[in-house]
Protein backbone atom coordinates (compact mmCIF):
# COMPACT_ATOMS: atom_id res chain seq x y z
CA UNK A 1 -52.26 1.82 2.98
CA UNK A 2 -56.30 1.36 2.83
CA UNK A 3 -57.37 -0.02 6.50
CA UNK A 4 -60.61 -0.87 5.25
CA UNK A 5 -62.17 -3.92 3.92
CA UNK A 6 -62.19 -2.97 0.42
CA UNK A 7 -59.69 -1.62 -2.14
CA UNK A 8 -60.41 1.94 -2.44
CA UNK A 9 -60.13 4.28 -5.28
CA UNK A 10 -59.81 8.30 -4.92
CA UNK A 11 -60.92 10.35 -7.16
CA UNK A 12 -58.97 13.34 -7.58
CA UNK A 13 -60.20 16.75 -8.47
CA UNK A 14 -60.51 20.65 -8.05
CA UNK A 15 -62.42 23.14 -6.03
CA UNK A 16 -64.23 25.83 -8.85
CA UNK A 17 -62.93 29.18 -8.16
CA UNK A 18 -66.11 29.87 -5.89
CA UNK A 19 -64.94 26.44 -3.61
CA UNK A 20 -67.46 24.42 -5.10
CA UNK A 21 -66.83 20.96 -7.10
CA UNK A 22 -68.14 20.66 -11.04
CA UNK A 23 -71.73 19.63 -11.05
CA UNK A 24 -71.14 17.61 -13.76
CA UNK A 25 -68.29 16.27 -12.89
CA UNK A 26 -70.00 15.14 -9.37
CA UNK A 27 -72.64 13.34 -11.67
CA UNK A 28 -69.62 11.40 -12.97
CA UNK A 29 -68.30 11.06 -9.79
CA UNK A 30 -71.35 9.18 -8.61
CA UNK A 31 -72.07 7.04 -11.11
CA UNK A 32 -68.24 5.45 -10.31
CA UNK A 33 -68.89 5.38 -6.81
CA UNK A 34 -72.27 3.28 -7.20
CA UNK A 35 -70.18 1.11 -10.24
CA UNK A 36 -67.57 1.08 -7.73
CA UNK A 37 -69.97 -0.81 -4.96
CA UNK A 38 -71.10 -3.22 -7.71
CA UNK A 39 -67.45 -4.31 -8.04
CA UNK A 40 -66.50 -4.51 -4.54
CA UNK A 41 -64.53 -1.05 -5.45
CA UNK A 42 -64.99 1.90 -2.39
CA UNK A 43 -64.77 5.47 -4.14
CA UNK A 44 -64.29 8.63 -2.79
CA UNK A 45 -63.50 12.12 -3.61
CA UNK A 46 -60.78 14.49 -3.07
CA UNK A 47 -58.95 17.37 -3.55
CA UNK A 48 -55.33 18.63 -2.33
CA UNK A 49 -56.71 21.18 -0.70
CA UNK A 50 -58.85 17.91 1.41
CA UNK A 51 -55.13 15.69 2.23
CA UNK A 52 -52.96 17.36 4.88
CA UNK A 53 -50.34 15.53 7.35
CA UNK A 54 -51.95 17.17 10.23
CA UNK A 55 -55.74 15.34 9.52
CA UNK A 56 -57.43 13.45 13.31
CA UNK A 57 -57.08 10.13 13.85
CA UNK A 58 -54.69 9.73 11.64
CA UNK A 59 -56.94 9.72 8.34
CA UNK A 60 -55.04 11.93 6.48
CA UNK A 61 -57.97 13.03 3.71
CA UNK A 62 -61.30 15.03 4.48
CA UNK A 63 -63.08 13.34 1.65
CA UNK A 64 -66.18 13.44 -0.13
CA UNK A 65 -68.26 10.75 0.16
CA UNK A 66 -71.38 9.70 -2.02
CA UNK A 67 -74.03 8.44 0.33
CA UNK A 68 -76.53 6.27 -1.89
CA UNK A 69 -79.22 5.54 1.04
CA UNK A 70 -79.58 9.36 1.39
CA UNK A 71 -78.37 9.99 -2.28
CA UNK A 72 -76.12 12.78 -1.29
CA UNK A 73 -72.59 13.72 -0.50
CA UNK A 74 -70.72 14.21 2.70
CA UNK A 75 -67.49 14.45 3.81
CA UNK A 76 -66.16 11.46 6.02
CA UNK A 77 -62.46 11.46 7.22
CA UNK A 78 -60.57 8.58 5.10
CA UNK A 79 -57.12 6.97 5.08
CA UNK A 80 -54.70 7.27 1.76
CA UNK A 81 -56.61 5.42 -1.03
CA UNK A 82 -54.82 2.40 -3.07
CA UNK A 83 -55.11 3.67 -6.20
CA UNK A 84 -55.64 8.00 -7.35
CA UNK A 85 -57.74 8.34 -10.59
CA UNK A 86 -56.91 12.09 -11.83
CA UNK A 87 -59.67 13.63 -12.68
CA UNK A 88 -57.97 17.26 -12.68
CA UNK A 89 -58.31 19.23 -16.16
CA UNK A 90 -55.49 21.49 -17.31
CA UNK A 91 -56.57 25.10 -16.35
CA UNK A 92 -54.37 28.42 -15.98
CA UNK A 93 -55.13 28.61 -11.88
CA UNK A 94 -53.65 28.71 -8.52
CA UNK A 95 -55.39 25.06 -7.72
CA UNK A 96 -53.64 23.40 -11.23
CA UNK A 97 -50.02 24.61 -9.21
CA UNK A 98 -51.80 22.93 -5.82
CA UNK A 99 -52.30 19.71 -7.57
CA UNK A 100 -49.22 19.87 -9.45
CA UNK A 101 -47.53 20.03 -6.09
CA UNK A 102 -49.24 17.53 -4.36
CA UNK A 103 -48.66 14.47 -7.15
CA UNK A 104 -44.87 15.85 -6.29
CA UNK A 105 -45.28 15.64 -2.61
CA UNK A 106 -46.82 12.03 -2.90
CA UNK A 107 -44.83 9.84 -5.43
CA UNK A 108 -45.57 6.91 -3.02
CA UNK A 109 -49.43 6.68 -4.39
CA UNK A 110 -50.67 4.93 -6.95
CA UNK A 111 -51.94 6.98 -10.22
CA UNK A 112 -53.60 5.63 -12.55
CA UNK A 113 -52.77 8.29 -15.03
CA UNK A 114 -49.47 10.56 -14.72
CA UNK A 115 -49.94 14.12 -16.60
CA UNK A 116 -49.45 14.82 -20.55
CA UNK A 117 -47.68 17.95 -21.78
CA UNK A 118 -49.29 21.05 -23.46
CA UNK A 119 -50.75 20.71 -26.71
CA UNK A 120 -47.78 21.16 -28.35
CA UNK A 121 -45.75 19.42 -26.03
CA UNK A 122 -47.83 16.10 -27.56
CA UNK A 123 -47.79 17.14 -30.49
CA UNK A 124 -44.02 17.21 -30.33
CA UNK A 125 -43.55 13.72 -29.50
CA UNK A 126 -46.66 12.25 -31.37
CA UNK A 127 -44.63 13.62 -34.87
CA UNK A 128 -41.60 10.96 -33.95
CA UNK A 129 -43.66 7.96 -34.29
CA UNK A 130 -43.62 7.38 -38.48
CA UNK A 131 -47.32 6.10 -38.32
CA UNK A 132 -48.78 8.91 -36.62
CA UNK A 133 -46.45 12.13 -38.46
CA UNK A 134 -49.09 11.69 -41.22
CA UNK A 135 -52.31 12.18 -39.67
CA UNK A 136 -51.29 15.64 -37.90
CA UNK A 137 -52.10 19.00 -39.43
CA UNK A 138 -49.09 21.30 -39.53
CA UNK A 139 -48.96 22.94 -36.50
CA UNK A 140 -46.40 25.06 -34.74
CA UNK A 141 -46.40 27.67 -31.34
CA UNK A 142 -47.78 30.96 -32.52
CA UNK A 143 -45.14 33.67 -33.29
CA UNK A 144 -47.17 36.85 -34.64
CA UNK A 145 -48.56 38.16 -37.43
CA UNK A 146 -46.34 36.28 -39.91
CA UNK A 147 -47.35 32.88 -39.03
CA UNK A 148 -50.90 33.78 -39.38
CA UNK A 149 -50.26 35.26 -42.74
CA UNK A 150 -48.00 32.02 -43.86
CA UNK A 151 -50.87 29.82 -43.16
CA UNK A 152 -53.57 31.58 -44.03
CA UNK A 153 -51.76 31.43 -47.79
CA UNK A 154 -50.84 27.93 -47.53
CA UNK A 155 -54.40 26.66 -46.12
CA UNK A 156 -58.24 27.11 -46.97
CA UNK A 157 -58.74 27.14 -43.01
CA UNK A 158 -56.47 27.83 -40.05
CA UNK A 159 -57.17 27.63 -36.31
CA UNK A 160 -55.84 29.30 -33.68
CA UNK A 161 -55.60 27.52 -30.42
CA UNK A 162 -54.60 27.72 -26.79
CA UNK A 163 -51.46 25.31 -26.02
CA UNK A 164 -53.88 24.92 -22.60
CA UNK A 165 -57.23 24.63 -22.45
CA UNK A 166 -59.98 22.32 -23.37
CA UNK A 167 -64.13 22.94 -24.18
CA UNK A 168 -63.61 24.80 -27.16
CA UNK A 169 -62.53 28.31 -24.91
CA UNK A 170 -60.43 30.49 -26.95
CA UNK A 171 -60.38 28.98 -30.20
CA UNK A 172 -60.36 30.98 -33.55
CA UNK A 173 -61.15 29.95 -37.35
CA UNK A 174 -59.97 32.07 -40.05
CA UNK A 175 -61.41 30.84 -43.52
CA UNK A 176 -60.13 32.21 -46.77
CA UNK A 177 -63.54 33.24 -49.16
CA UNK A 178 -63.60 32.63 -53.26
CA UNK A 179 -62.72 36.26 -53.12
CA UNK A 180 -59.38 35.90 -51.04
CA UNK A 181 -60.21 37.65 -48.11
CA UNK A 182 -59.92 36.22 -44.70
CA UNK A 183 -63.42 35.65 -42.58
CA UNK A 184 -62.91 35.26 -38.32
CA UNK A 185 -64.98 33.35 -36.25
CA UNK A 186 -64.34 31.53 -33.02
CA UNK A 187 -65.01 31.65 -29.30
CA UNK A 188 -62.88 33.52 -26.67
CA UNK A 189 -61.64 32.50 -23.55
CA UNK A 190 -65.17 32.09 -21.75
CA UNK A 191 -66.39 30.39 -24.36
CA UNK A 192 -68.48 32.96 -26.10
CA UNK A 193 -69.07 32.93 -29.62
CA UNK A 194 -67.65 35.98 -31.79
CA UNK A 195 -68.84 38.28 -34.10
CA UNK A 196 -68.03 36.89 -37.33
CA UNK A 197 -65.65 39.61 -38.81
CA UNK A 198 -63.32 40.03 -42.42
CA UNK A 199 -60.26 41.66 -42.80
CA UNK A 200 -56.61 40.99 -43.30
CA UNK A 201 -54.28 38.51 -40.95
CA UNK A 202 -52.81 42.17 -39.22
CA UNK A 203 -56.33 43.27 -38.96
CA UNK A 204 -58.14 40.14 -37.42
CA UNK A 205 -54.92 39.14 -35.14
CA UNK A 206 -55.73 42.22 -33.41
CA UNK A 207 -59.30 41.55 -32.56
CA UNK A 208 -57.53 39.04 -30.84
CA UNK A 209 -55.50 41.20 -28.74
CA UNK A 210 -56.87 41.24 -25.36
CA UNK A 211 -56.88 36.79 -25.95
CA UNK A 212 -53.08 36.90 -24.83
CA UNK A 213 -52.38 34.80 -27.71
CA UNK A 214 -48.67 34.99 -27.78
CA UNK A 215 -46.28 32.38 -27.35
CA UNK A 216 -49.29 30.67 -25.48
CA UNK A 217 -51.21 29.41 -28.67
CA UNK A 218 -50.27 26.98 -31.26
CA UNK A 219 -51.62 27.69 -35.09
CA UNK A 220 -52.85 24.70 -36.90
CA UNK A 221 -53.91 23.53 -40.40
CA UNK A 222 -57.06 23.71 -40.71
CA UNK A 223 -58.99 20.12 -42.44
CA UNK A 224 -62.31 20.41 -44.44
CA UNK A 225 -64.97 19.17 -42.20
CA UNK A 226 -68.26 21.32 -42.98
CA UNK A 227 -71.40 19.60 -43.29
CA UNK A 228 -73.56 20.69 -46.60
CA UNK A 229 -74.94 23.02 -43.99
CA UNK A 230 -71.69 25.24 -43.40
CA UNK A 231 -71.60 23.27 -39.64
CA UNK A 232 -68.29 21.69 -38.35
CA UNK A 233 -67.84 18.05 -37.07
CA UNK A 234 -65.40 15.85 -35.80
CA UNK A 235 -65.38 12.49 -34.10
CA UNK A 236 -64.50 12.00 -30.29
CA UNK A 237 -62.71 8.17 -30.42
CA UNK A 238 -62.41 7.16 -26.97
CA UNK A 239 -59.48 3.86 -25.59
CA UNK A 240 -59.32 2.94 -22.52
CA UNK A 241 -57.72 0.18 -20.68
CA UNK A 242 -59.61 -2.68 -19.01
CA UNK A 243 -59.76 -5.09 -16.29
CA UNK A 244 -56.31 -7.02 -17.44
CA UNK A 245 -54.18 -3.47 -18.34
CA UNK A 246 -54.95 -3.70 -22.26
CA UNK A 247 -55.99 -0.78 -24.37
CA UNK A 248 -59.19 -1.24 -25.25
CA UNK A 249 -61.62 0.92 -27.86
CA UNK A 250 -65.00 2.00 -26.08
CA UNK A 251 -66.34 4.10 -28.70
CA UNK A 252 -66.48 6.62 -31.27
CA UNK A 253 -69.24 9.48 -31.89
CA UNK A 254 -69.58 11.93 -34.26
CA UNK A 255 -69.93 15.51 -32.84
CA UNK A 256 -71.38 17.86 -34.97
CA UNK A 257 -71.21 22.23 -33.54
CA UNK A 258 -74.12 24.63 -33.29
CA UNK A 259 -74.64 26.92 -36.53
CA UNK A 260 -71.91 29.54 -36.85
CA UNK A 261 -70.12 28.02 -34.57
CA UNK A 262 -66.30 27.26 -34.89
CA UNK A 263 -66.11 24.19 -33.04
CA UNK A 264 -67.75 20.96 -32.65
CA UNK A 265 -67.45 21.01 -28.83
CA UNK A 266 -70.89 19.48 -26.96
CA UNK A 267 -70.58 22.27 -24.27
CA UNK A 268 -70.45 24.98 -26.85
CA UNK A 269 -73.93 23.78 -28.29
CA UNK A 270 -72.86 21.06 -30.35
CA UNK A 271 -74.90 17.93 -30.84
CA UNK A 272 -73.96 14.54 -31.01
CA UNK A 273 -74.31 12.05 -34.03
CA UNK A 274 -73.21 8.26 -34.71
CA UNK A 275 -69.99 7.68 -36.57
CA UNK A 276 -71.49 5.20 -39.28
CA UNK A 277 -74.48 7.76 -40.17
CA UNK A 278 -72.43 10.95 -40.06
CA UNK A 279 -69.69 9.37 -42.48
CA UNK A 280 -73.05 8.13 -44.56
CA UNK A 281 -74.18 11.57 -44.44
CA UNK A 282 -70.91 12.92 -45.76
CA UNK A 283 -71.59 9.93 -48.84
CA UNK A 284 -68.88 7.44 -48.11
CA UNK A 285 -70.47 3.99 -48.64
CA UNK A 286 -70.08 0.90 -45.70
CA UNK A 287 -67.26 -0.29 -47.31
CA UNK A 288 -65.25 2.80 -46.97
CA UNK A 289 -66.51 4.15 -43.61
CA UNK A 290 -65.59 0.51 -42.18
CA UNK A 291 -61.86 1.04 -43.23
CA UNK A 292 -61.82 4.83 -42.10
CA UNK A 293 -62.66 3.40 -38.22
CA UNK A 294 -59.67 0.73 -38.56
CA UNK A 295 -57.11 3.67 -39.56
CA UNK A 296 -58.78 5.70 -36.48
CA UNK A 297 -58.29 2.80 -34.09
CA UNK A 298 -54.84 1.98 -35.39
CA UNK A 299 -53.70 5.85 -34.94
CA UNK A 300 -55.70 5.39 -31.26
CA UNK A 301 -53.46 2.85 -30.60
CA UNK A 302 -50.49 4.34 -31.54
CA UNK A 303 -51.08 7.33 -30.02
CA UNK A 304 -51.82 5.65 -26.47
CA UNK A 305 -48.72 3.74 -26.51
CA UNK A 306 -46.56 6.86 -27.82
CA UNK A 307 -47.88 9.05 -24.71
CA UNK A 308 -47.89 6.16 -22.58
CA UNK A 309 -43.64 5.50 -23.23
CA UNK A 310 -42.98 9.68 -22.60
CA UNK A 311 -45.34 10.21 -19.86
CA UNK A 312 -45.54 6.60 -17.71
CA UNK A 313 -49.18 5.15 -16.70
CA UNK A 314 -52.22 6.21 -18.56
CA UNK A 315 -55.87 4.93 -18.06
CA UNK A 316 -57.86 6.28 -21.08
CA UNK A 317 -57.63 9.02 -23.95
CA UNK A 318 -60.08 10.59 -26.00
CA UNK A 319 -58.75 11.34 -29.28
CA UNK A 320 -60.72 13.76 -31.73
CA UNK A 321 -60.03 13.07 -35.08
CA UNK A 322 -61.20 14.54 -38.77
CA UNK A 323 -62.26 13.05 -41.52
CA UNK A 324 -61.52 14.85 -44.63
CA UNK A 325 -63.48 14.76 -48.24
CA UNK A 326 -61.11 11.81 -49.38
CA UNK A 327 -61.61 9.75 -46.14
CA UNK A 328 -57.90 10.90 -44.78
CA UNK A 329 -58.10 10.62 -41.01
CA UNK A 330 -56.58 13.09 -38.81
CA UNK A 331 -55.87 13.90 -35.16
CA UNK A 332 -56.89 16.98 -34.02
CA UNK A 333 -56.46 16.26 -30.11
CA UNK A 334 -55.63 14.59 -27.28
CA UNK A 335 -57.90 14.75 -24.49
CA UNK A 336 -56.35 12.72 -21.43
CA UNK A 337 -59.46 13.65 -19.06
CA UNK A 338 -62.24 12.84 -21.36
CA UNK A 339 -66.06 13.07 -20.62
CA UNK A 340 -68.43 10.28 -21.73
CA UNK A 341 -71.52 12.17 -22.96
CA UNK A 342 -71.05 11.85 -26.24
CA UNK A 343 -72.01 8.04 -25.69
CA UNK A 344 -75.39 8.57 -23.84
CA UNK A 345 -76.11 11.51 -26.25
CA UNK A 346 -76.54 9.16 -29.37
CA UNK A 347 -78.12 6.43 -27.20
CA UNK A 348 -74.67 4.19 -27.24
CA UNK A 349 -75.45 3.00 -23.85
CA UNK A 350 -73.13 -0.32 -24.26
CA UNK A 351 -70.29 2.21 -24.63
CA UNK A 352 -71.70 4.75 -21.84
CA UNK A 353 -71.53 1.85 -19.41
CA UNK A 354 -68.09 0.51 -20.55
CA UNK A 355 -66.77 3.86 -20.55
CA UNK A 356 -67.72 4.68 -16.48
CA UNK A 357 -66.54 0.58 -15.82
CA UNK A 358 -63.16 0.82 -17.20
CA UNK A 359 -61.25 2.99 -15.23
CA UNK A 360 -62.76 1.10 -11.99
CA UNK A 361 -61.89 -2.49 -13.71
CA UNK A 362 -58.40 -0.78 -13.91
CA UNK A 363 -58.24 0.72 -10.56
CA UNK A 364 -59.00 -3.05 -9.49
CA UNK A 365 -56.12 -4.59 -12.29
CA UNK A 366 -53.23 -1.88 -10.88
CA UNK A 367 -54.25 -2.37 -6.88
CA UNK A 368 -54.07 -5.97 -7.53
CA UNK A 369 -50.69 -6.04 -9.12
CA UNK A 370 -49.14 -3.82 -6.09
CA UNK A 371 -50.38 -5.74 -3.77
């Protein structure tokens, strides 16, 4: 498949709307492409909209191509890669049915990671498996008004979520005060905080109204997770597998969200915090905070080898995961296309550097086993 010298890994991603790629995805991109020379690994980069049948010379892919004498990219006609790392993020766009179609079109290649379902679609299988059922909140699709209202009784703290969508976009909190009333915040779908606003379910689900919220959102049990200073926080766990096909842990970080803010999401204004001192923070002595990362890598575990039975192949997850007042652990997410910065943001640079390695040790591991 891969005429030259070298096993070669594409990446695969998606034009922005204005026909640009991510800037910070390119970062990423490079830093694999110079890891990738260190390990006898040739990278490039690609979109469907780059592979046709048609292509000169035979080379069926107009790729990108990170040039690190001139440290810049160019495009460079290349053959079918050995191995396809999918770096494309679920997003409601003409491009997501492009790629969609080409993964169809081209069972013959080699991906490192085949597609998860919606939100709910995971969570759906992930409540099967008897050790995972009790670390998710309840969570079912959004109806109407009378789910809101339901949970919203039942719980201190409900979100609102889209069953796509990642970043924190289109997210809202409703909190119940000591007086009984219901307080909204959140961010819509560009990711702009709201106006923080009170009223009953009827009355704050229609704020909401222009969010297209039903059947494409999934309502969720809210767990307690505010700092003493009314902020969120979570923790991002990330597995991936390594140079031999093994799940392996890389990290976990605590991410902490800007004031007022709904969500702990870096790109939302969040900041980033080491798991050991956050739980500290929270008071849970070594003791305890060494046991609450063994449940979180056990569920990690779990969870990878669930997905990995429905859905086939998988290279790495991100999981983000809660840790209530009484040290219960729960999974909030699945993130199947995660970013690192997290890692570099606390100064973890062990786990920064495992995390870009391990998909290319992979990439290596699968090629190897085809061939």
């Amino acid at each position: 498949m891969n005429g030259l010298a070298q096993p070669a890994l594409g990446v695969l991603t998606l034009y922005n709307s204005n026909g640009t790629l991510d800037a910070e995805e390119l970062a990423y991109f490079r830093s694999l492409v110079l890891q990738g020379s260190q390990l006898g690994l040739d990278v490039f980069v690609f979109t469907p909209e780059d592979a046709s049948s048609g292509a000169p010379a035979g080379k069926p892919i107009h790729a990108h191509v990170y040039d690190s004498s001139e440290r810049r990219w160019r495009r460079e006609r290349r053959d079918w890669p050995d191995a396809v790392y999918d770096r494309c993020r679920a997003q409601r766009s003409p491009r997501f049915g492009q790629m969609r179609r080409f993964r169809a079109a081209h069972p013959e290649l080699r991906f490192l990671n085949h597609p998860l379902s919606s939100k709910w679609g995971n969570h759906l299988v992930l409540e099967r498996h008897g050790g995972i059922r009790p670390h998710l909140p309840h969570t079912r699709l959004f109806r109407g008004v009378r789910d809101l209202t339901e949970f919203t009784g039942r719980y201190p703290v409900v979100y609102l979520k889209p069953v796509n969508g990642s970043g924190g976009c289109g997210i809202a909190r409703f909190s119940r005060t000591d007086g009984g009333s219901l307080t909204l915040t959140g961010r819509d779908p560009s990711r702009r905080m709201i106006s923080p606003a009170r009223g009953t379910p009827a009355v704050l689900a229609g704020r909401l109204a222009g969010w297209g919220i039903a059947r494409r959102y999934l309502i969720q049990q809210g767990i307690p997770i505010e700092l003493a200073d009314g902020r969120v926080h979570d923790y991002r766990l990330l597995i991936q597998k390594d140079g031999q096909g093994s799940w392996q842990m890389t990290g976990i970080a605590g991410r902490i969200g800007g004031k007022g803010s709904a969500t702990s999401n870096l790109h939302g204004g969040g900041e980033a915090a080491a798991m050991a001192a956050l739980l500290a923070r929270r008071g849970f002595p070594d003791k305890r905070i060494a046991a609450i990362r063994s449940v979180m890598e056990q569920l990690a575990r779990d969870t990878a080898a669930a997905l990995e039975r429905r859905f086939g192949r998988l290279c790495e997850l991100a999981l983000d995961l809660a840790v209530d007042p009484d040290g219960g652990v729960w999974l909030l997410e699945v993130n199947p296309k995660p970013s690192r910065e997290v890692f570099k943001r606390i100064g973890d640079t062990a786990a920064y550097r495992t995390a870009l390695r391990r998909p290319l040790e992979y990439a290596l591991y699968a090629i190897r086993r085809k061939s």
